[in-house]
Protein backbone atom coordinates (compact mmCIF):
# COMPACT_ATOMS: atom_id res chain seq x y z
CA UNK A 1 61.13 140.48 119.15
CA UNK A 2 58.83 142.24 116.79
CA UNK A 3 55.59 141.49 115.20
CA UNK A 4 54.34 142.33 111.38
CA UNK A 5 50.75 143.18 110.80
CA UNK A 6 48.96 144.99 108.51
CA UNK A 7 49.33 148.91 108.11
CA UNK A 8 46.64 151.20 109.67
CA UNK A 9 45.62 154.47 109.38
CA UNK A 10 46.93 155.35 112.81
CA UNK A 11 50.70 154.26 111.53
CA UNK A 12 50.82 156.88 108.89
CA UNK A 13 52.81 159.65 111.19
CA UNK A 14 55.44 156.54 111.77
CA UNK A 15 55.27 155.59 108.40
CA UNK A 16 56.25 158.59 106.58
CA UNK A 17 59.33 159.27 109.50
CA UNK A 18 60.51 155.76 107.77
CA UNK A 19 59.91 156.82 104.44
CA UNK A 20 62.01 159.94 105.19
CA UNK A 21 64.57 157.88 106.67
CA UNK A 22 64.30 155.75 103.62
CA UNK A 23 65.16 158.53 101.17
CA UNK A 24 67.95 160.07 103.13
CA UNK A 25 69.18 156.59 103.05
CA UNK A 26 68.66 156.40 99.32
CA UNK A 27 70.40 160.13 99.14
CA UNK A 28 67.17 161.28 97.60
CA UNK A 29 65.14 164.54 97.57
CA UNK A 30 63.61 164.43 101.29
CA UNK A 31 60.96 167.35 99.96
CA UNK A 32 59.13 164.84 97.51
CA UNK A 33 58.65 162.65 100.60
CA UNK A 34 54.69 162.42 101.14
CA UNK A 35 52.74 164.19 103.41
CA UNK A 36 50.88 162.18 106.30
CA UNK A 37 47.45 163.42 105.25
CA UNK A 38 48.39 161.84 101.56
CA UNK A 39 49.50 158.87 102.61
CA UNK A 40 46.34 158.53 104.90
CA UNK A 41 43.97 159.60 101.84
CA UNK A 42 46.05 157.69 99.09
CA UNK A 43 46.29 153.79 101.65
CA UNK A 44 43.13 154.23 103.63
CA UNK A 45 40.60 155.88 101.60
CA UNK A 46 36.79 155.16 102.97
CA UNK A 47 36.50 154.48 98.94
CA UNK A 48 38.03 151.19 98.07
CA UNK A 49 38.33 152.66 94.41
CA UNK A 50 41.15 155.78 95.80
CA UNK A 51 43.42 153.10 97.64
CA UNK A 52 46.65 153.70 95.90
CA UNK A 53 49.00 151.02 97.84
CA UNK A 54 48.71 148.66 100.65
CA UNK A 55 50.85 148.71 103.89
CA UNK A 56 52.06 146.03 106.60
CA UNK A 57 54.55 147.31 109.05
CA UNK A 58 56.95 145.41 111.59
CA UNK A 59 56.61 147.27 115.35
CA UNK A 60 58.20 146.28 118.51
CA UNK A 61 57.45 145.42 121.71
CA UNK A 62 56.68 149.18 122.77
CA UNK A 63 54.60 150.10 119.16
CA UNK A 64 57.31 151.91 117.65
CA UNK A 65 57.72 150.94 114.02
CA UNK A 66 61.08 149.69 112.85
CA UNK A 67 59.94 148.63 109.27
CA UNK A 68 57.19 148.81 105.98
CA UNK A 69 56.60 147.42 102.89
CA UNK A 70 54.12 149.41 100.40
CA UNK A 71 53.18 147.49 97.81
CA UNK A 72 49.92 147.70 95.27
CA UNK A 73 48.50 145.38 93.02
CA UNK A 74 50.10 145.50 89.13
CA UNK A 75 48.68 143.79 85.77
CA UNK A 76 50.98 142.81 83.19
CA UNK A 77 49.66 142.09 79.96
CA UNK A 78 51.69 139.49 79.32
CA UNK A 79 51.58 137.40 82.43
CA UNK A 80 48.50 138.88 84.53
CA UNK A 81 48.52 139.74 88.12
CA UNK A 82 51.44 140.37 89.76
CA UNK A 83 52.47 142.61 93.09
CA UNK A 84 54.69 145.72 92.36
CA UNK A 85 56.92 146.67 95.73
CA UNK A 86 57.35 150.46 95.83
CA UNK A 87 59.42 150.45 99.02
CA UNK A 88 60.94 148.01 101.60
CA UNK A 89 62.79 149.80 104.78
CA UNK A 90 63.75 148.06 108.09
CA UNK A 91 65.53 150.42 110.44
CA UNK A 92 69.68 149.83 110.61
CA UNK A 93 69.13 148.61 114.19
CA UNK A 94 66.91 145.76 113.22
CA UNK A 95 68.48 144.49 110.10
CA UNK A 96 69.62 140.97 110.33
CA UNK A 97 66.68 139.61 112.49
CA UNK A 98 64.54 138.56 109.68
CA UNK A 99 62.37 141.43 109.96
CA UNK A 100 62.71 142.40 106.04
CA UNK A 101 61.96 138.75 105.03
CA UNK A 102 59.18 138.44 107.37
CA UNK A 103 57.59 142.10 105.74
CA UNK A 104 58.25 140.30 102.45
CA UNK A 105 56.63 137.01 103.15
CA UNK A 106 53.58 138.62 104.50
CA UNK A 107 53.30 140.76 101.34
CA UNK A 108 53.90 137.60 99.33
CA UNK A 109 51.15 135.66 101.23
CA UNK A 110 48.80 138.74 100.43
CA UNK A 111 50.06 138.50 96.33
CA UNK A 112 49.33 135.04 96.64
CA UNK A 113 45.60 135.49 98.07
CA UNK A 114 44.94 138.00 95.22
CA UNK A 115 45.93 135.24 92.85
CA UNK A 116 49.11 136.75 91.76
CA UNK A 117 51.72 135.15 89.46
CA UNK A 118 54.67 137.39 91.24
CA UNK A 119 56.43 139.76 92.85
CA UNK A 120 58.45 142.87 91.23
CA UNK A 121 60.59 145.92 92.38
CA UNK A 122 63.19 147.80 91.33
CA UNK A 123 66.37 148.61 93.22
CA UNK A 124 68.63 151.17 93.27
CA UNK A 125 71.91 149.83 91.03
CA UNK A 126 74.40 151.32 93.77
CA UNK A 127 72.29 149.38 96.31
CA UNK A 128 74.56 146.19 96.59
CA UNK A 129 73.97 144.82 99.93
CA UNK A 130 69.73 144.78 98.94
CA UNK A 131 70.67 143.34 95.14
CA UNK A 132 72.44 140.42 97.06
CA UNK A 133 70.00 140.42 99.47
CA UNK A 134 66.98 139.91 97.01
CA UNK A 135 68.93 137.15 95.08
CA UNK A 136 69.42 135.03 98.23
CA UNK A 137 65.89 135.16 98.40
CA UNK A 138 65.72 133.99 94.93
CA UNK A 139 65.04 136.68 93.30
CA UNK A 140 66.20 137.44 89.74
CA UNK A 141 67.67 140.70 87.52
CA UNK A 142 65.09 141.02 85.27
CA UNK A 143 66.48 143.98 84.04
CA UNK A 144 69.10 141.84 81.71
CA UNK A 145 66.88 138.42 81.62
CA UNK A 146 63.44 140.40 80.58
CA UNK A 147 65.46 143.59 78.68
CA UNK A 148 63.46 146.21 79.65
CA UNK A 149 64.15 149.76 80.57
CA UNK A 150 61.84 151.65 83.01
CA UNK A 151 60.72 155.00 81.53
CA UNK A 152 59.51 157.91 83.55
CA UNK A 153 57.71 161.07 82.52
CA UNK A 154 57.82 163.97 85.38
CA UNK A 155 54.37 165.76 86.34
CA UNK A 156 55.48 168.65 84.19
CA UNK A 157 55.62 166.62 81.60
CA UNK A 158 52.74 164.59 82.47
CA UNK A 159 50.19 167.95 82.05
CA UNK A 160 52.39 168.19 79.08
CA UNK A 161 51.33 165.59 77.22
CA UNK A 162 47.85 165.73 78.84
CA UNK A 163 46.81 168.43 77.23
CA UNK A 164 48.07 167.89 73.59
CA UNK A 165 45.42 167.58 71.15
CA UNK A 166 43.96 163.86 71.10
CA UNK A 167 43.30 161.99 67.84
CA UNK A 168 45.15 160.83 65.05
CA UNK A 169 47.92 162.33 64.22
């Protein structure tokens, strides 16, 4: 049995063990994982205004977290609010007992109280079992139906462009 409620500041030590089981999972660079203090500062900020993401968990019987979803509020110019998911992890020994669809329909009943038209994320392309898992839900490909491409620009490149001359050019 578990129960999902909303993150706290206390969670952030359990949190950020998940997120660094996420991105071994993910085969990703474990270094870039956040520290605890920034994920404390950047989802539980005294200052509404410095909240960067919101956070529910899934915890069993005994406290210990076996899931998150972080999530933040996104507006699209062409459709208006919407809810971007940044990450979704259950822990292997949990999947299969609705604990990833019950973090996902809590986060959906939060999108829906902030008025919000939808849901996105991205997946990774190798990740078949979640890309099956997502369109079971219902969920679409909106990388083919809506034909965009997700750009990045590093933090190097980031300053970068920060500190070229503004103005016409």
């Amino acid at each position: 049995m578990f129960t999902i409620r909303h993150g706290m500041l206390e969670d952030c030590p359990a949190v950020q063990q998940l997120i660094h089981e996420l991105t071994v999972y993910q085969d990703m660079d474990v270094d870039r994982v956040p520290r605890v203090s920034q994920l404390q500062e950047d989802g539980f900020s005294d200052q509404l205004h410095k909240r960067l993401f919101r956070l529910i968990v899934a915890q069993v019987a005994d406290n210990k977290l076996i899931g998150f979803v972080l999530y933040y509020p996104k507006y699209a110019t062409c459709s208006g609010r919407t809810v971007w998911m940044d990450a979704l992890y259950v822990q292997p020994d949990y999947r299969s007992a609705g604990v990833g669809r019950a973090l996902m329909a809590a986060m959906a009943r939060d999108a829906i109280q902030l008025s919000c038209i939808r849901m996105e994320w991205d997946c990774l392309m190798a990740n078949k079992s979640a890309i099956d898992y997502y369109k079971r839900m219902g969920a679409t490909d909106a990388t083919s139906s809506d034909q965009f491409v997700i750009m990045r620009l590093n933090c190097q490149l980031m300053k970068q462009l920060a500190t070229k001359e503004s103005g016409s050019q």
